[in-house]
C-alpha atoms as a PDB file:
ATOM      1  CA  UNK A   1      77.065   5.240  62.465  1.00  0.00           C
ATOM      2  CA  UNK A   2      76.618   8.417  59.877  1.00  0.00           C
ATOM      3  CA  UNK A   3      78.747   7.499  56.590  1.00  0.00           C
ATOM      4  CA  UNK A   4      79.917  11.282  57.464  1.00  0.00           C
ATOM      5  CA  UNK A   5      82.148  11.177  60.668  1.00  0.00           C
ATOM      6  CA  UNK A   6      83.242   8.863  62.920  1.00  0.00           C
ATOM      7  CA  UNK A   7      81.227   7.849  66.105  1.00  0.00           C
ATOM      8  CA  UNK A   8      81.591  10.611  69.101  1.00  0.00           C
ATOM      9  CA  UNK A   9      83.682   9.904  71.656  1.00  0.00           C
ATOM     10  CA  UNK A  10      82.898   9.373  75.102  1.00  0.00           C
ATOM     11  CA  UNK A  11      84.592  12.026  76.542  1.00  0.00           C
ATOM     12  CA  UNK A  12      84.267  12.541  80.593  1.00  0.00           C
ATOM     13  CA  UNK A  13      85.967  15.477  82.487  1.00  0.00           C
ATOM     14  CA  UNK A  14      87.209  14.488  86.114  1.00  0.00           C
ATOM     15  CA  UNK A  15      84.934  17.540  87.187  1.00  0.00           C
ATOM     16  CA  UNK A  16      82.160  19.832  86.630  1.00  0.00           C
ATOM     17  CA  UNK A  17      80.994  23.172  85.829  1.00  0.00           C
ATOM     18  CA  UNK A  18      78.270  25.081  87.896  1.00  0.00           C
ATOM     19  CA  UNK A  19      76.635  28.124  86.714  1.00  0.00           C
ATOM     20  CA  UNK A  20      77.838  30.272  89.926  1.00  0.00           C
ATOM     21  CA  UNK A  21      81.784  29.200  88.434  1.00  0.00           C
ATOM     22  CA  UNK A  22      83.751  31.685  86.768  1.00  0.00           C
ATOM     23  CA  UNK A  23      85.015  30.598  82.883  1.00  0.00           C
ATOM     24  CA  UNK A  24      87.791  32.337  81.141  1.00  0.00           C
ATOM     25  CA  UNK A  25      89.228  31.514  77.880  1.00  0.00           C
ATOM     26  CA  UNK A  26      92.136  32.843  76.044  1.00  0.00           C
ATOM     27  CA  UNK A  27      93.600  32.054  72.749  1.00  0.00           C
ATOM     28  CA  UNK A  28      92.739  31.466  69.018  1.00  0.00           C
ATOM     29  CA  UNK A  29      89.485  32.172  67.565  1.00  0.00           C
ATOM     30  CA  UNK A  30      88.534  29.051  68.721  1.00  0.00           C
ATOM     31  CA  UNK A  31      88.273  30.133  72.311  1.00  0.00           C
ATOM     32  CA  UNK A  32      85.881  32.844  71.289  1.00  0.00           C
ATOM     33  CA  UNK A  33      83.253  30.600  69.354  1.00  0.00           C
ATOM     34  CA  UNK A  34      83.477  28.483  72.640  1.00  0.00           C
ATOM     35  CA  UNK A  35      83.563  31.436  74.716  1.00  0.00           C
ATOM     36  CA  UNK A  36      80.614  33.136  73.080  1.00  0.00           C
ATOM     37  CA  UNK A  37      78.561  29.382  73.575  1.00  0.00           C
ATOM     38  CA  UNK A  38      79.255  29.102  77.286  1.00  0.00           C
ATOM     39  CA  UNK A  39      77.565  32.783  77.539  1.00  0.00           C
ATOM     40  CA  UNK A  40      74.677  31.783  75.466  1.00  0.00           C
ATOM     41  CA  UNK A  41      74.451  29.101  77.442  1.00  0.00           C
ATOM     42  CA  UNK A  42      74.137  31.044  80.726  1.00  0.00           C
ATOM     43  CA  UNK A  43      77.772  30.786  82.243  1.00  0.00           C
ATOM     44  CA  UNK A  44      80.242  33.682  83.652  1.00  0.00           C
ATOM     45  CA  UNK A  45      82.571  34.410  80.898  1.00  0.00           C
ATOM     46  CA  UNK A  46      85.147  36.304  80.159  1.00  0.00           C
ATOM     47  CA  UNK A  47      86.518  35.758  76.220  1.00  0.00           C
ATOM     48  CA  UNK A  48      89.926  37.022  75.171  1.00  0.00           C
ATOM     49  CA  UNK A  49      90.040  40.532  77.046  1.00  0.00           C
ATOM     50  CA  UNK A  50      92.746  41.426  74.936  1.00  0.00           C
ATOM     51  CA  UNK A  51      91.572  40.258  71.630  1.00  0.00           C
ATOM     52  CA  UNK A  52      92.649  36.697  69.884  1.00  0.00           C
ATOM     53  CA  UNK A  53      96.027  35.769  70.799  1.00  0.00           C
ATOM     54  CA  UNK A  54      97.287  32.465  68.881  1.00  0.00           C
ATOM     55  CA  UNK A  55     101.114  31.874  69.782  1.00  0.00           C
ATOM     56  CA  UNK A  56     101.640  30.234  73.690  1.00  0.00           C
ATOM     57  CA  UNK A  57     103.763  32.904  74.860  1.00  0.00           C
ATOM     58  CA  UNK A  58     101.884  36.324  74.731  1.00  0.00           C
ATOM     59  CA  UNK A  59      99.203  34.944  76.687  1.00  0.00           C
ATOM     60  CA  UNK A  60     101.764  33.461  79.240  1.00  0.00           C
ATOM     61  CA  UNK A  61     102.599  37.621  79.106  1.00  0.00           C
ATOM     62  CA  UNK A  62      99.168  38.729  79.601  1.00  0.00           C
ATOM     63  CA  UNK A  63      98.504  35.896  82.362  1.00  0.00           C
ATOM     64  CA  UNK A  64     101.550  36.878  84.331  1.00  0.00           C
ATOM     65  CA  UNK A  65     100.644  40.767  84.245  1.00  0.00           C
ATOM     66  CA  UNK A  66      97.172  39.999  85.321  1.00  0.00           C
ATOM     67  CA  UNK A  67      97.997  38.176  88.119  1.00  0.00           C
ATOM     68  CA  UNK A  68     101.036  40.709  89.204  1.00  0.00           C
ATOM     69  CA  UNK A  69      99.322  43.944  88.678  1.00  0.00           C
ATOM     70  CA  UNK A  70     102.066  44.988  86.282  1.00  0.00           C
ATOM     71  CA  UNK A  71     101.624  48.609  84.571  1.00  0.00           C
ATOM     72  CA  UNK A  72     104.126  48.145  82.871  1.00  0.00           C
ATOM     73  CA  UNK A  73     103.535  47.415  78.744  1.00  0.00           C
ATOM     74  CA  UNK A  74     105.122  48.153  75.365  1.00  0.00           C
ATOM     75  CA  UNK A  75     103.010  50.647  73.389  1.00  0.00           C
ATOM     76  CA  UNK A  76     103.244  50.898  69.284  1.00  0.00           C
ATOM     77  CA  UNK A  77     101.796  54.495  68.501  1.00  0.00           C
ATOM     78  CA  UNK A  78      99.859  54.649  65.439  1.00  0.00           C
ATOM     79  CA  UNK A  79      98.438  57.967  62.848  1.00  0.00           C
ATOM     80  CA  UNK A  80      95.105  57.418  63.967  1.00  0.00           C
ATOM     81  CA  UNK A  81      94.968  55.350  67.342  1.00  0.00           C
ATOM     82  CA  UNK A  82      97.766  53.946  69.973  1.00  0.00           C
ATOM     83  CA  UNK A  83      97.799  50.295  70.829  1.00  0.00           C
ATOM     84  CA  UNK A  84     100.190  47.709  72.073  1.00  0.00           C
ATOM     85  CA  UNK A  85     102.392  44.892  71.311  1.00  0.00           C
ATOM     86  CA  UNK A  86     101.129  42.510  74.058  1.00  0.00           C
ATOM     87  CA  UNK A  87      97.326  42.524  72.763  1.00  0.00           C
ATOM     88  CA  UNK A  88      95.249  41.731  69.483  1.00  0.00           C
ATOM     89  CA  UNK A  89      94.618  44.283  66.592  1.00  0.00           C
ATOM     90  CA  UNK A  90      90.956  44.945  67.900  1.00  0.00           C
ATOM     91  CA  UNK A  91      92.131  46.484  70.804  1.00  0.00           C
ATOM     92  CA  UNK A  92      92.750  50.306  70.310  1.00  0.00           C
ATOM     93  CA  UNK A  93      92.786  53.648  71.780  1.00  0.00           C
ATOM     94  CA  UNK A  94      92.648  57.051  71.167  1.00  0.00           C
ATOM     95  CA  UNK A  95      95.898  58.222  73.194  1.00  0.00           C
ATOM     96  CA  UNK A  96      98.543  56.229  74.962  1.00  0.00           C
ATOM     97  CA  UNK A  97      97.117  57.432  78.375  1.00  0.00           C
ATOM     98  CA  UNK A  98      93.682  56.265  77.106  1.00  0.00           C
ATOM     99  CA  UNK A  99      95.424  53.232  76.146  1.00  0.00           C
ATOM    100  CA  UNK A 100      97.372  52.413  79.027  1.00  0.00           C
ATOM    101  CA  UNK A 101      93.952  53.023  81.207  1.00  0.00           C
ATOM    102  CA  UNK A 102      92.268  50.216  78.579  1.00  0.00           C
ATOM    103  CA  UNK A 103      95.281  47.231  78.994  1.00  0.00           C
ATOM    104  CA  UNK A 104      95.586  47.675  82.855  1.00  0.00           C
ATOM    105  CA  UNK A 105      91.850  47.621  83.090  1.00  0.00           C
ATOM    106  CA  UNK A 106      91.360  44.295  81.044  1.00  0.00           C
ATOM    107  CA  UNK A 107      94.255  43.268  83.844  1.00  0.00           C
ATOM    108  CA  UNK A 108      91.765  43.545  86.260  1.00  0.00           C
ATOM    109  CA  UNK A 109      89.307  42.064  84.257  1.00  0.00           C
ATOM    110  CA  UNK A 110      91.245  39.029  83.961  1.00  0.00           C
ATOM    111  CA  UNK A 111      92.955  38.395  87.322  1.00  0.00           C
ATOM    112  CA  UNK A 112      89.397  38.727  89.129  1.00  0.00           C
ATOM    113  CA  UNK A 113      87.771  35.962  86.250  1.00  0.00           C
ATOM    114  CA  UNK A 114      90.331  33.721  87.006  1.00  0.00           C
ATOM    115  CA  UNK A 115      90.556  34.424  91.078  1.00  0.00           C
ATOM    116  CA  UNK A 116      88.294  32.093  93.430  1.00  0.00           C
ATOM    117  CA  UNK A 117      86.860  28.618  92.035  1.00  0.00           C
ATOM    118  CA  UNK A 118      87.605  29.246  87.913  1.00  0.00           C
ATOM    119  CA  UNK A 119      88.265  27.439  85.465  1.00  0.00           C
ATOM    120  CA  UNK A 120      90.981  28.759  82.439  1.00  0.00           C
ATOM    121  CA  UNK A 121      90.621  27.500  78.896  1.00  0.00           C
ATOM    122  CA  UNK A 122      93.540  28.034  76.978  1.00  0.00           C
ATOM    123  CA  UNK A 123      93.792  27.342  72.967  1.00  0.00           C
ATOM    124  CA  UNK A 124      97.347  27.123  71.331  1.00  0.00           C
ATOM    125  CA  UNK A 125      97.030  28.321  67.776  1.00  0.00           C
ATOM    126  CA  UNK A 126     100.631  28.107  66.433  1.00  0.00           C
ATOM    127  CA  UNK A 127     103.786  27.536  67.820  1.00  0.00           C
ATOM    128  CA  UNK A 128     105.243  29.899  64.876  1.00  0.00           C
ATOM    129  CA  UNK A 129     105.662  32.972  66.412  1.00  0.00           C
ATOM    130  CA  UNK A 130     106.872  36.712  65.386  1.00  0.00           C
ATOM    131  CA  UNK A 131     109.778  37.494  67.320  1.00  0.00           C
ATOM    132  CA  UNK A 132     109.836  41.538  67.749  1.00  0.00           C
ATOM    133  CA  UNK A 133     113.955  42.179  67.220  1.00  0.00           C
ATOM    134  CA  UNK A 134     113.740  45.568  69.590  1.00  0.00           C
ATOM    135  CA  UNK A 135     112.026  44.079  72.361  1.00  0.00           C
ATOM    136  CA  UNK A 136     113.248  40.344  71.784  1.00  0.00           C
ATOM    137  CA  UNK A 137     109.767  38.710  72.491  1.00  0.00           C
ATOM    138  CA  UNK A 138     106.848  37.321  70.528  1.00  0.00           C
ATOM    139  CA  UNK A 139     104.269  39.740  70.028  1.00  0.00           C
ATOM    140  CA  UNK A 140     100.585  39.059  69.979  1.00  0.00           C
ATOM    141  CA  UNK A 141     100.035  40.558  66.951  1.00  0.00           C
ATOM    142  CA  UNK A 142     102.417  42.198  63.962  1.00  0.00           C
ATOM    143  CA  UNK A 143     100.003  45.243  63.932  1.00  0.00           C
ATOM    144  CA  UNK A 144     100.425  45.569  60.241  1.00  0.00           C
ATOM    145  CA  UNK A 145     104.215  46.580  60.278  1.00  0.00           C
ATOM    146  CA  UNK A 146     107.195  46.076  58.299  1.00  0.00           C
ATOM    147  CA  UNK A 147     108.386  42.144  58.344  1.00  0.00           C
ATOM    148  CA  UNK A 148     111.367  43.602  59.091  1.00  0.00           C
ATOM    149  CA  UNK A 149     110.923  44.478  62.661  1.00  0.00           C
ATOM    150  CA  UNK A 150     110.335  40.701  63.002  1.00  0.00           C
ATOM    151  CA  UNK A 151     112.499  37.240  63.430  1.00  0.00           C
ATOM    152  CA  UNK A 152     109.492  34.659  62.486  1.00  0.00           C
ATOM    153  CA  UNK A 153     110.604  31.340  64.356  1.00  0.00           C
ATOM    154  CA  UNK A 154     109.125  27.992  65.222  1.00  0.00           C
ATOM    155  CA  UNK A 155     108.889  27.393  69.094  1.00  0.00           C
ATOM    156  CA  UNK A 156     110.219  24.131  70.100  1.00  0.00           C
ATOM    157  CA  UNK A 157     107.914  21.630  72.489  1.00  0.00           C
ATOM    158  CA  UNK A 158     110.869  22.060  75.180  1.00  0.00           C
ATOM    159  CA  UNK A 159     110.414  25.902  74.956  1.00  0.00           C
ATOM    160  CA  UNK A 160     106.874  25.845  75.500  1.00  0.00           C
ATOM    161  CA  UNK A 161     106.671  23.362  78.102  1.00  0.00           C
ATOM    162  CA  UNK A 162     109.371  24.876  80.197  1.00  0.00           C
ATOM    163  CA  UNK A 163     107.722  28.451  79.691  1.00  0.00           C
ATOM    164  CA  UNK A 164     104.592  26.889  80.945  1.00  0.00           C
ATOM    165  CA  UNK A 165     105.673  24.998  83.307  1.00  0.00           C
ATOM    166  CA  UNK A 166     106.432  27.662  85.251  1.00  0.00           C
ATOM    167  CA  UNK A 167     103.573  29.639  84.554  1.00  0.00           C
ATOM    168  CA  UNK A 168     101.297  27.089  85.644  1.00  0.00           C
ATOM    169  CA  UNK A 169     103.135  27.146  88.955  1.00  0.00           C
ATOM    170  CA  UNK A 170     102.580  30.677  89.570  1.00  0.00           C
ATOM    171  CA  UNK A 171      99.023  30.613  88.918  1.00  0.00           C
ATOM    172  CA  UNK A 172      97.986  27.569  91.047  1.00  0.00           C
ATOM    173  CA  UNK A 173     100.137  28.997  93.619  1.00  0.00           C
ATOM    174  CA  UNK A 174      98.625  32.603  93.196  1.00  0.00           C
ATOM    175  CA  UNK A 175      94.626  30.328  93.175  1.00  0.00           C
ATOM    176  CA  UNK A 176      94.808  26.846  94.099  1.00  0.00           C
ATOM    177  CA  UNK A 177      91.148  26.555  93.107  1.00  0.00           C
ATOM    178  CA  UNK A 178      91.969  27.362  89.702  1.00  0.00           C
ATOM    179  CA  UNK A 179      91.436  24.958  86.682  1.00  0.00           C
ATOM    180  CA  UNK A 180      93.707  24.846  83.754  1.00  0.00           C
ATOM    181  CA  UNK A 181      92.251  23.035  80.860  1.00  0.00           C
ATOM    182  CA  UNK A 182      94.050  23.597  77.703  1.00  0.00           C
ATOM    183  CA  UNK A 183      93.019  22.715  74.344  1.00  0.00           C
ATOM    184  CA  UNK A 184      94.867  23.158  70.761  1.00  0.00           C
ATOM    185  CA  UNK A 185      92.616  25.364  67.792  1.00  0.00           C
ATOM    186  CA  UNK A 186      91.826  22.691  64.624  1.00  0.00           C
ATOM    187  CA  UNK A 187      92.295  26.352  62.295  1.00  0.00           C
ATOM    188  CA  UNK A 188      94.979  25.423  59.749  1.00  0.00           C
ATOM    189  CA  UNK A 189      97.341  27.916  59.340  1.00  0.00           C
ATOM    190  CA  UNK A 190      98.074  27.682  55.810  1.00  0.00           C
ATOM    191  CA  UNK A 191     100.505  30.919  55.326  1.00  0.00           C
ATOM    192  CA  UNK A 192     102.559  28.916  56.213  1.00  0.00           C
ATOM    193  CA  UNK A 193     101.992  25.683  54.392  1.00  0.00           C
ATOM    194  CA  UNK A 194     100.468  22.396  55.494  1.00  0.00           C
ATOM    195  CA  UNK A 195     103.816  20.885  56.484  1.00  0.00           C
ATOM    196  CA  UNK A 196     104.648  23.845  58.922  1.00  0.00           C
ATOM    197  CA  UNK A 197     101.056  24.001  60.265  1.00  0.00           C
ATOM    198  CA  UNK A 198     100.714  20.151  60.737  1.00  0.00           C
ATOM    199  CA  UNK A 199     104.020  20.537  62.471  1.00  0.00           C
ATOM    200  CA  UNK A 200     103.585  23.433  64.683  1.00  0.00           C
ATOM    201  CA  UNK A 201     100.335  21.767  66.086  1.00  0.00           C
ATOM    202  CA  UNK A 202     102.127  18.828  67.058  1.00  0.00           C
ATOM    203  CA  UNK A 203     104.693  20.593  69.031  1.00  0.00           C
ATOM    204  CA  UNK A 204     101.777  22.522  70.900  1.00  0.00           C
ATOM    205  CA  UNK A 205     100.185  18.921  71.253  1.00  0.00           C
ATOM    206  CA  UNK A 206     103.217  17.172  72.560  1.00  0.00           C
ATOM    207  CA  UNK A 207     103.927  20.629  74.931  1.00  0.00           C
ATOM    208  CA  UNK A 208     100.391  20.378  76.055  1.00  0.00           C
ATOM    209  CA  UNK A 209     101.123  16.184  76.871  1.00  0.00           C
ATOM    210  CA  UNK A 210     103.947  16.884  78.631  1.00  0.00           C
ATOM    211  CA  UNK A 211     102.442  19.174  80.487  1.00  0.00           C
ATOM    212  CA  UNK A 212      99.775  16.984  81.598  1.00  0.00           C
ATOM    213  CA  UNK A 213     101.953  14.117  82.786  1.00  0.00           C
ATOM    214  CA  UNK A 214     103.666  16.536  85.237  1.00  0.00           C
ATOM    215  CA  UNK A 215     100.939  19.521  85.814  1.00  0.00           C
ATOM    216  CA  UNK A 216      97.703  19.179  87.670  1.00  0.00           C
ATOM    217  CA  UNK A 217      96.430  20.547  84.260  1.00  0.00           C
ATOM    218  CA  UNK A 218      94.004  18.776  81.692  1.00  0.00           C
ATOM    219  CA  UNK A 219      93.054  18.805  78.290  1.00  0.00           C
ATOM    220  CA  UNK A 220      89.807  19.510  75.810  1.00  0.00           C
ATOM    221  CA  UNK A 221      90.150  17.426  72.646  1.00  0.00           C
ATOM    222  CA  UNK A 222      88.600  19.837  70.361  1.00  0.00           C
ATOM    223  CA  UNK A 223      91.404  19.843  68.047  1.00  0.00           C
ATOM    224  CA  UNK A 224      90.747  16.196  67.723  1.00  0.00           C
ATOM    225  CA  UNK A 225      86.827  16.018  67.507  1.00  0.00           C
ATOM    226  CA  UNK A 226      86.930  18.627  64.541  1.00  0.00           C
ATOM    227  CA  UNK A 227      89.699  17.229  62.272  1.00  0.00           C
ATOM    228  CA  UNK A 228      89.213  13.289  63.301  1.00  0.00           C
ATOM    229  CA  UNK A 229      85.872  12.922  64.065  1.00  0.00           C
ATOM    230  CA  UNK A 230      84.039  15.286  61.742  1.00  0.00           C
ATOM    231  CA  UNK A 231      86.885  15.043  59.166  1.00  0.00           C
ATOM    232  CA  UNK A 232      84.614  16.747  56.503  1.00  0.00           C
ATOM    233  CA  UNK A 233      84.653  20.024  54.959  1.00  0.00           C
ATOM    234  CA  UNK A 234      80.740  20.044  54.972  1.00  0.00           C
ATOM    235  CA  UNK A 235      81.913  21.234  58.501  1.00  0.00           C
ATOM    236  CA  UNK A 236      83.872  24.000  57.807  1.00  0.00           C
ATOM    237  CA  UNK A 237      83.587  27.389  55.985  1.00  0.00           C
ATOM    238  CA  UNK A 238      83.702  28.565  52.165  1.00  0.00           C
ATOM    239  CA  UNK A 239      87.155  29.111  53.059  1.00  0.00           C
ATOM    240  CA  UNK A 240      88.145  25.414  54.506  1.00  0.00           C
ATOM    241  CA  UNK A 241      90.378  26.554  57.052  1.00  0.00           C
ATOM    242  CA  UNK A 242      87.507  27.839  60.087  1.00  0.00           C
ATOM    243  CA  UNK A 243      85.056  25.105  61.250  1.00  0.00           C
ATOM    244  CA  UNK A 244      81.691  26.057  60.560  1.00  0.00           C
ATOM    245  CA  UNK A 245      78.933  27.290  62.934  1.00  0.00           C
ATOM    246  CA  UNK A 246      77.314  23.917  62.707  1.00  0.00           C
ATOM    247  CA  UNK A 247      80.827  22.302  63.812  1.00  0.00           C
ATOM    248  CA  UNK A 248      81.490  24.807  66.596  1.00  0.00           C
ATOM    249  CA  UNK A 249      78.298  23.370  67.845  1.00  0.00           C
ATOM    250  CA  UNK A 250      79.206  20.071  67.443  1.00  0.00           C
ATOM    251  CA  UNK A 251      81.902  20.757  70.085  1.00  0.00           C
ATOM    252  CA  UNK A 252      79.713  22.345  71.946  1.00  0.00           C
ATOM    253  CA  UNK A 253      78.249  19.364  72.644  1.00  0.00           C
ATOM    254  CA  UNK A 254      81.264  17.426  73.789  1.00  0.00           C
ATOM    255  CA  UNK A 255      81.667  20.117  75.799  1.00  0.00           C
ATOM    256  CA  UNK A 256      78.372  19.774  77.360  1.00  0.00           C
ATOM    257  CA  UNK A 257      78.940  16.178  77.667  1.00  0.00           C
ATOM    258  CA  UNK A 258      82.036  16.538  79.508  1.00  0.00           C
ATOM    259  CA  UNK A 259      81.620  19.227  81.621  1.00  0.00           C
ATOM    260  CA  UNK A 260      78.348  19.659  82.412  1.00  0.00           C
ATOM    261  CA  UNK A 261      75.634  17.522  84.748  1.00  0.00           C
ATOM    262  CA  UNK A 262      72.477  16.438  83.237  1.00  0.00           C
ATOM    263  CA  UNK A 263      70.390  19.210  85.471  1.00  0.00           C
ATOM    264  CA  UNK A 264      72.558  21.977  84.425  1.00  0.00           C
ATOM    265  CA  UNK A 265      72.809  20.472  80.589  1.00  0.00           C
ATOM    266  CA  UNK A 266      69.414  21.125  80.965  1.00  0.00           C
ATOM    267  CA  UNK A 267      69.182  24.343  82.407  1.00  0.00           C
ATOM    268  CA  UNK A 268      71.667  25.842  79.935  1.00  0.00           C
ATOM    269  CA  UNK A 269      69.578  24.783  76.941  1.00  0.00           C
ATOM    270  CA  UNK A 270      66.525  26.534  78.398  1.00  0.00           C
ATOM    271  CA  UNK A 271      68.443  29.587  78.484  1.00  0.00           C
ATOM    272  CA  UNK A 272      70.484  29.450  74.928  1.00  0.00           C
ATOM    273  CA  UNK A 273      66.624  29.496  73.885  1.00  0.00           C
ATOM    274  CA  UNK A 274      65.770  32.376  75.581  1.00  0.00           C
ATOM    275  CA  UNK A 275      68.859  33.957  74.215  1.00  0.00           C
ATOM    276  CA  UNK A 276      68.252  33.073  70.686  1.00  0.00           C
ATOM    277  CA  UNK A 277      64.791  34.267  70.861  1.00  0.00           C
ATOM    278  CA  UNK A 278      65.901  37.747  72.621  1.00  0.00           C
ATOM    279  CA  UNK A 279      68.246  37.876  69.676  1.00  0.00           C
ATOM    280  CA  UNK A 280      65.359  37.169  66.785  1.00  0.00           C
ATOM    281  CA  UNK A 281      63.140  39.480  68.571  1.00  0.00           C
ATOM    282  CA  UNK A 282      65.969  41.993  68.538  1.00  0.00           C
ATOM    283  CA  UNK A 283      66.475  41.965  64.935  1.00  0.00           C
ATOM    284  CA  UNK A 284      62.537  41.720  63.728  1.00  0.00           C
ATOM    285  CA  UNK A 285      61.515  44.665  66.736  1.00  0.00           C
ATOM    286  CA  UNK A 286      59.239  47.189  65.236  1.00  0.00           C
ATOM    287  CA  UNK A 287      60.904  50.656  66.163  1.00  0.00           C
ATOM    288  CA  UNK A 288      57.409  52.153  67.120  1.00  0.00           C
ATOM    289  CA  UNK A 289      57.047  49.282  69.850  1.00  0.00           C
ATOM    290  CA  UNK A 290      60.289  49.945  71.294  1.00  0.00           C
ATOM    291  CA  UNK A 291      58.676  50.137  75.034  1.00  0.00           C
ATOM    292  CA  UNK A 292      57.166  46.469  74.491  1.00  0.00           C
ATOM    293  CA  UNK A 293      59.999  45.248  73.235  1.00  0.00           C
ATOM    294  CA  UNK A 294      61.853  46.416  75.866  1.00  0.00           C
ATOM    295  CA  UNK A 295      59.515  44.435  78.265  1.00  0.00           C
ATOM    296  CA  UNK A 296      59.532  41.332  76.383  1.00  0.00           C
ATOM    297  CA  UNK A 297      63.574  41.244  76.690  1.00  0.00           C
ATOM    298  CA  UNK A 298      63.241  42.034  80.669  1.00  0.00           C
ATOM    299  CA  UNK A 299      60.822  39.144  80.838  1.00  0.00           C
ATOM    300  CA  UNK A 300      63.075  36.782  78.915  1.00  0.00           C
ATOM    301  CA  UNK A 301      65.859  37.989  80.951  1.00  0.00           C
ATOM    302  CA  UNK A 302      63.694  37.430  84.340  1.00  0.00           C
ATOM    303  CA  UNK A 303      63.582  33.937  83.306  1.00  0.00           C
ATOM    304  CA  UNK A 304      67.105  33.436  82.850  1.00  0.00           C
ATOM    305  CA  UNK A 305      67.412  34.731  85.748  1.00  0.00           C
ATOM    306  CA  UNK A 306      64.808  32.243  87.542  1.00  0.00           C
ATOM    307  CA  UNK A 307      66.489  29.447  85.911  1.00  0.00           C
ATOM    308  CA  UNK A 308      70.197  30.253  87.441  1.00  0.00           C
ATOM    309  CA  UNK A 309      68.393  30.307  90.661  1.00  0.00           C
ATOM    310  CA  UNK A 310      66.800  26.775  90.079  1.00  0.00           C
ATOM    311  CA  UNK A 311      70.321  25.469  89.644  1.00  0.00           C
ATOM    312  CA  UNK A 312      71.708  26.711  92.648  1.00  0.00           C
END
């Protein structure tokens, strides 16, 4: 055993992921290094459409509009760009038309990821959560405004699990085939203190458990691999709160373990390869070769390609 962590668990999904499957996740940050792995890696993926969303509740609003086709949305008009209360910073527009055309479009996006044989990965942040006093719900993001437009309050387990309970039922009544696999982010949120952080992530955890003993849902122990099993803060970044690339592909590796079979473990590694030499080639291209460069990526890309078909 390394005198740096603890041994890796043995961790074994009761299922598996194919490359023809369709993988969404929504959340924390988390879900987007994961997210942007499972890509590399050669799986459909669709990463926070509407930016990085870390209380439970506005993506139990985005997941619910998805799947209803709602229009409907509560828009916060900026000087220099319009955007909305139900989505992350990053996502902006021009005009609230423009806007409007963006949010119901990333709708689409996500109802048709998460139709047919999916599987959704969902990453509780915080159960702290900015209560918007106008519209009386938890935003996704404060935008930047005046703390005074917001009632900041802790979500309770009983909250959450009712909230998502009946979430849960809508979706695997809307697509029976659909996976839910949640997971809770191992970022500390130290704004507001280690007591309040190391509380509000066991309130998601016990939400999550609860969940599992009466949901046909299940549950990625990232939160635990990270901050148990690693436990070192070689493994996370100058600032000690966001695990480090080398960590993120730690868990990448349970992930692997857990969800993937050994041919298509194999197949994906081929193809992160290929990825991460399109991406060196990308950045050392000579701008006077452009044309061969441009063949080298569609030959990388044809064997990507040829590899997907091997696993089918």
């Amino acid at each position: 055993m390394s005198k740096f962590h603890l041994p890796y668990p043995k961790y074994t999904a009761d299922f598996n992921i194919d490359f023809k499957d369709k993988l969404c996740f929504l959340g924390s940050c988390f879900s987007d290094h994961i997210g942007h792995l499972a890509h590399e890696h050669g799986f459909n993926v669709l990463s926070n459409p509407f930016g990085t969303t870390f209380h439970p509740q506005p993506i139990i609003d985005m997941l619910r509009a998805s799947i209803t086709d709602s229009v409907d949305l509560n828009l916060l008009n900026q000087n220099t760009y319009v955007t909305d209360w139900g989505s992350a910073h990053k996502l902006q527009s021009v005009s609230a038309k423009a806007h409007k055309d963006l949010v119901i479009s990333k709708r689409k996006q996500l109802k048709q990821q998460i139709s047919g044989h999916a599987f959704l990965f969902i990453t509780f942040g915080t159960s702290i959560g900015y209560r918007h006093k106008t519209l009386n719900k938890i935003v996704a993001n404060c935008h930047k405004q005046p703390s005074e437009l917001f009632n900041k309050e802790a979500t309770s387990m009983d909250e959450m699990y009712e909230s998502w309970e009946a979430i849960i039922e809508e979706l695997q009544s809307w697509n029976p085939e659909l996976n839910i696999i949640f997971t809770v982010s191992p970022v500390r949120h130290i704004k507001d203190g280690l007591v309040a952080n190391n509380r509000s992530k066991s309130r998601l955890s016990a939400a999550i458990e609860l969940l599992e003993r009466k949901k046909n849902i299940s549950y990625f122990p990232s939160f635990e691999f990270i901050n148990d099993v690693l436990r070192d803060y070689r493994f996370f970044n100058t600032d000690l709160i966001h695990p480090s690339d080398q960590a993120i592909n730690e868990v990448w590796r349970l992930f692997d373990q857990a969800y993937l079979n050994k041919s298509n473990s194999e197949i994906s590694q081929k193809i992160a390869k290929l990825n991460k030499a399109k991406r060196h080639k990308e950045i050392n291209k000579n701008t006077t070769e452009s044309e061969k460069h441009q063949e080298w990526i569609e030959k990388q890309n044809l064997l990507i390609d040829q590899l997907l078909n091997q696993s089918s």
